[in-house]
Protein backbone atom coordinates (compact mmCIF):
# COMPACT_ATOMS: atom_id res chain seq x y z
CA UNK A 1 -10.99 -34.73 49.59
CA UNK A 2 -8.74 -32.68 51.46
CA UNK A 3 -5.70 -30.91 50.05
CA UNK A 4 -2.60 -33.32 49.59
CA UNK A 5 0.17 -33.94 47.63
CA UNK A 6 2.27 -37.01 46.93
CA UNK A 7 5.34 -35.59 45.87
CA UNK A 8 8.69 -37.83 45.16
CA UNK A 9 10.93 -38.08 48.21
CA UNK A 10 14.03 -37.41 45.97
CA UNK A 11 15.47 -40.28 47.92
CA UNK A 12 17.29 -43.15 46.75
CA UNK A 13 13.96 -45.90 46.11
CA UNK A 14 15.66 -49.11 45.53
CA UNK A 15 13.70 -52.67 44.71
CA UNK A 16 14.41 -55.79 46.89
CA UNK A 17 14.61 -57.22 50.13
CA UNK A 18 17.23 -57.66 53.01
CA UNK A 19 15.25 -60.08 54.93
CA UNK A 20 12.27 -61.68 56.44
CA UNK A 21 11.46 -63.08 60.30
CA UNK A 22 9.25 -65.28 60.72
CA UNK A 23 6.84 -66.37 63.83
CA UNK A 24 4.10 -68.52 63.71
CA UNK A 25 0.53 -67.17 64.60
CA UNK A 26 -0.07 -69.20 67.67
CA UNK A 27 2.79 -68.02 69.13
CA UNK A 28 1.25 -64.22 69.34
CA UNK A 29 -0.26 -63.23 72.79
CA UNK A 30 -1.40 -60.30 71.84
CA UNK A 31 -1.80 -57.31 68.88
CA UNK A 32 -2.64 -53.83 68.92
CA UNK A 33 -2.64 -51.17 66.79
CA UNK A 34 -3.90 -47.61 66.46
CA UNK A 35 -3.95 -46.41 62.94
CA UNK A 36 -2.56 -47.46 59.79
CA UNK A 37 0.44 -45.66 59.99
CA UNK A 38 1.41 -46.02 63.82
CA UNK A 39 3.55 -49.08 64.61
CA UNK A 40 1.88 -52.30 66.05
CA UNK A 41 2.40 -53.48 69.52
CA UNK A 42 3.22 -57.60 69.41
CA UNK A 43 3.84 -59.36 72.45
CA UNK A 44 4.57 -63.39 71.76
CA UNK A 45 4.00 -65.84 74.22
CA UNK A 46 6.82 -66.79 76.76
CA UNK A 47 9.74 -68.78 74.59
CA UNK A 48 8.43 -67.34 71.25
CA UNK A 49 10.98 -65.19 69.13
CA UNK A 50 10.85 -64.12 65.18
CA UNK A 51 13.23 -66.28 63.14
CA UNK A 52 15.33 -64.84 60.48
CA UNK A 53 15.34 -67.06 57.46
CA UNK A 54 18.27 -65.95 54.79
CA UNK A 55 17.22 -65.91 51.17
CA UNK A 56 19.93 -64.94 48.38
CA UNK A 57 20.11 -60.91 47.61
CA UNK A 58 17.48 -60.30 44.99
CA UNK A 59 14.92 -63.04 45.22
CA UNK A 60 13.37 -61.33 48.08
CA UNK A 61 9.78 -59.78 46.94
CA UNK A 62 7.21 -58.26 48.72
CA UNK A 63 3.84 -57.41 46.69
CA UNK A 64 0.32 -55.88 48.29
CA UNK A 65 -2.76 -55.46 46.02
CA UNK A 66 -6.01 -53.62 47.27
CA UNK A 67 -9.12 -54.82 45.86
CA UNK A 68 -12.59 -53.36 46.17
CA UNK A 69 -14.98 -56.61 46.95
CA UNK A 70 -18.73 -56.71 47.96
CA UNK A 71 -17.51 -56.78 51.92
CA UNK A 72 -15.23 -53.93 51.50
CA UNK A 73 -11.36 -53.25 50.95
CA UNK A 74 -9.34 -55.99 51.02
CA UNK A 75 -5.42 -56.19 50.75
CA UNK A 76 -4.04 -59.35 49.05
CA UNK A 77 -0.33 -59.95 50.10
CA UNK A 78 3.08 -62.09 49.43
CA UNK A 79 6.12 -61.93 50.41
CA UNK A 80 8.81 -64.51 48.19
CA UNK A 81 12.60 -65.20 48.76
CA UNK A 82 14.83 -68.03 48.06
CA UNK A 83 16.69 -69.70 50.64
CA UNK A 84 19.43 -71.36 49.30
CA UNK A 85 20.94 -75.22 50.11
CA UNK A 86 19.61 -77.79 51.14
CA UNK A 87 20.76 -80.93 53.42
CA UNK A 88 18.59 -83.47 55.95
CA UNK A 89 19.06 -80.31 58.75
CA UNK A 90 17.77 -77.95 56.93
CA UNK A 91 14.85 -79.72 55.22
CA UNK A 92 14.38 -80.36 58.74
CA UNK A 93 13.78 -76.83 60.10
CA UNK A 94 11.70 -76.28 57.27
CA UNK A 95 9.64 -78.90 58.02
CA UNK A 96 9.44 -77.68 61.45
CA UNK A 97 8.20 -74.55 60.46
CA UNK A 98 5.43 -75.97 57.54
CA UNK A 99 3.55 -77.58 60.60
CA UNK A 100 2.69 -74.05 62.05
CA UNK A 101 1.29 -73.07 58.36
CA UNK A 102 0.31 -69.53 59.09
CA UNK A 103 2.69 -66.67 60.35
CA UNK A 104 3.30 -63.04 60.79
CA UNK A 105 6.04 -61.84 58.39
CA UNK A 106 8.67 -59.30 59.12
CA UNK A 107 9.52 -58.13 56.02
CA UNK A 108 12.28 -55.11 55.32
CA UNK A 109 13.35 -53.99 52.21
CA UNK A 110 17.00 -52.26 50.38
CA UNK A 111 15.84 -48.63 51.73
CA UNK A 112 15.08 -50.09 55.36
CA UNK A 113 12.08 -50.06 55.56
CA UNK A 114 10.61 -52.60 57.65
CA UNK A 115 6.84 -54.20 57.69
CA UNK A 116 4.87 -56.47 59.69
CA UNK A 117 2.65 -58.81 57.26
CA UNK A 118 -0.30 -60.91 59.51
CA UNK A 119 -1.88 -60.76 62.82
CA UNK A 120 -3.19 -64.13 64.38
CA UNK A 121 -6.37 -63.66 63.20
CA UNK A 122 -5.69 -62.91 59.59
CA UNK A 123 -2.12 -64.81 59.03
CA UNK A 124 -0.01 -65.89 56.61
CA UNK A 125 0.34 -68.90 55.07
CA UNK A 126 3.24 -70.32 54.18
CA UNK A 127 4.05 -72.53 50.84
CA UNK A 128 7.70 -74.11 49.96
CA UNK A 129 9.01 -75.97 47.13
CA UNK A 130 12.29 -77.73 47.64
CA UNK A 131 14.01 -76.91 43.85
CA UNK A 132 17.15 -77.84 41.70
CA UNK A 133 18.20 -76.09 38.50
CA UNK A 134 19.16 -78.48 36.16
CA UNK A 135 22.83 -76.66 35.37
CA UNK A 136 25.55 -77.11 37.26
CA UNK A 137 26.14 -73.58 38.07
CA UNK A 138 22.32 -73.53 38.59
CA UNK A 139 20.56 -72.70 41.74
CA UNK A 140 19.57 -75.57 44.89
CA UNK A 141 16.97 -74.47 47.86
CA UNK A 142 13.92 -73.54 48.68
CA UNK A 143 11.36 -70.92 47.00
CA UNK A 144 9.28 -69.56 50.04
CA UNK A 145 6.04 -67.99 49.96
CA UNK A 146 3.86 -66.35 52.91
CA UNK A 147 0.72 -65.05 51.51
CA UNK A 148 -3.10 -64.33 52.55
CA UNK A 149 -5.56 -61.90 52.88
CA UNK A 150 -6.01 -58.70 54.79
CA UNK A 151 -8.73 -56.21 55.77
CA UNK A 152 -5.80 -53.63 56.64
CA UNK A 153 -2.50 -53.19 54.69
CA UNK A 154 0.60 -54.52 56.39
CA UNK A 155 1.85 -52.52 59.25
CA UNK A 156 5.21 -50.04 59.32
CA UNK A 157 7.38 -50.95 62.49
């Protein structure tokens, strides 16, 4: 093993998420990528964008776990937030979206920096659940979930 050290930053290293973007997986023409650290190259079909879904400040969570399995590393992933309200338009876009079920996942957190969960061959898959706290000055929206599995770890843009 070659000489290395990892050494704190000394940085500030906050928790959290600002937000995620969103595009489904058939919507990606094409995916490249050198190395693990460089940045992918993602070119979507024509019409195709990323869509920024809002989730409250603090229910955004993004978690990666390697795993040593009898075909090699693997890299199990989510990424959680809670998008808040609900109403026949939204539940509407949602639905839009569900029908797509996999996705690559923008993700950046509080410090900035920003990740690109999926590729179209090893996707996302997205899960919802349409909730209501039962106080008053309780919580109303929708938990999301992208998760899936990944023979690399999620890429830096």
């Amino acid at each position: 093993m070659p000489n290395m050290s990892l050494n704190r930053t000394g940085k500030w290293n906050p928790g959290g998420g600002r937000w995620i973007e969103i595009v489904p997986a058939v919507a990606l023409a094409s995916y490249t990528i050198s190395s693990v650290a460089s940045a992918p190259t993602v070119v979507l079909s024509p019409s195709w964008s990323f869509t920024r879904i809002y989730c409250t400040p603090g229910t955004l969570q993004y978690r990666e776990s390697k795993k040593n399995t009898d075909n090699g590393f693997l890299h199990d992933l989510e990424i959680k937030g809670f998008s808040p309200d609900d109403s026949p338009d939204k539940r509407a876009q949602i639905e839009n979206l569900a029908q797509y079920q996999t996705f690559l996942v923008r993700f950046q957190d509080t410090a900035g920096l920003t990740r690109l969960a999926g590729t179209k061959i090893e996707p996302l898959l997205l899960e919802f659940e349409l909730s209501t706290d039962s106080d008053v000055p309780g919580s109303r929206g929708y938990n999301l979930s992208f998760s899936g599995t990944l023979t690399a770890p999620a890429a830096y843009e």
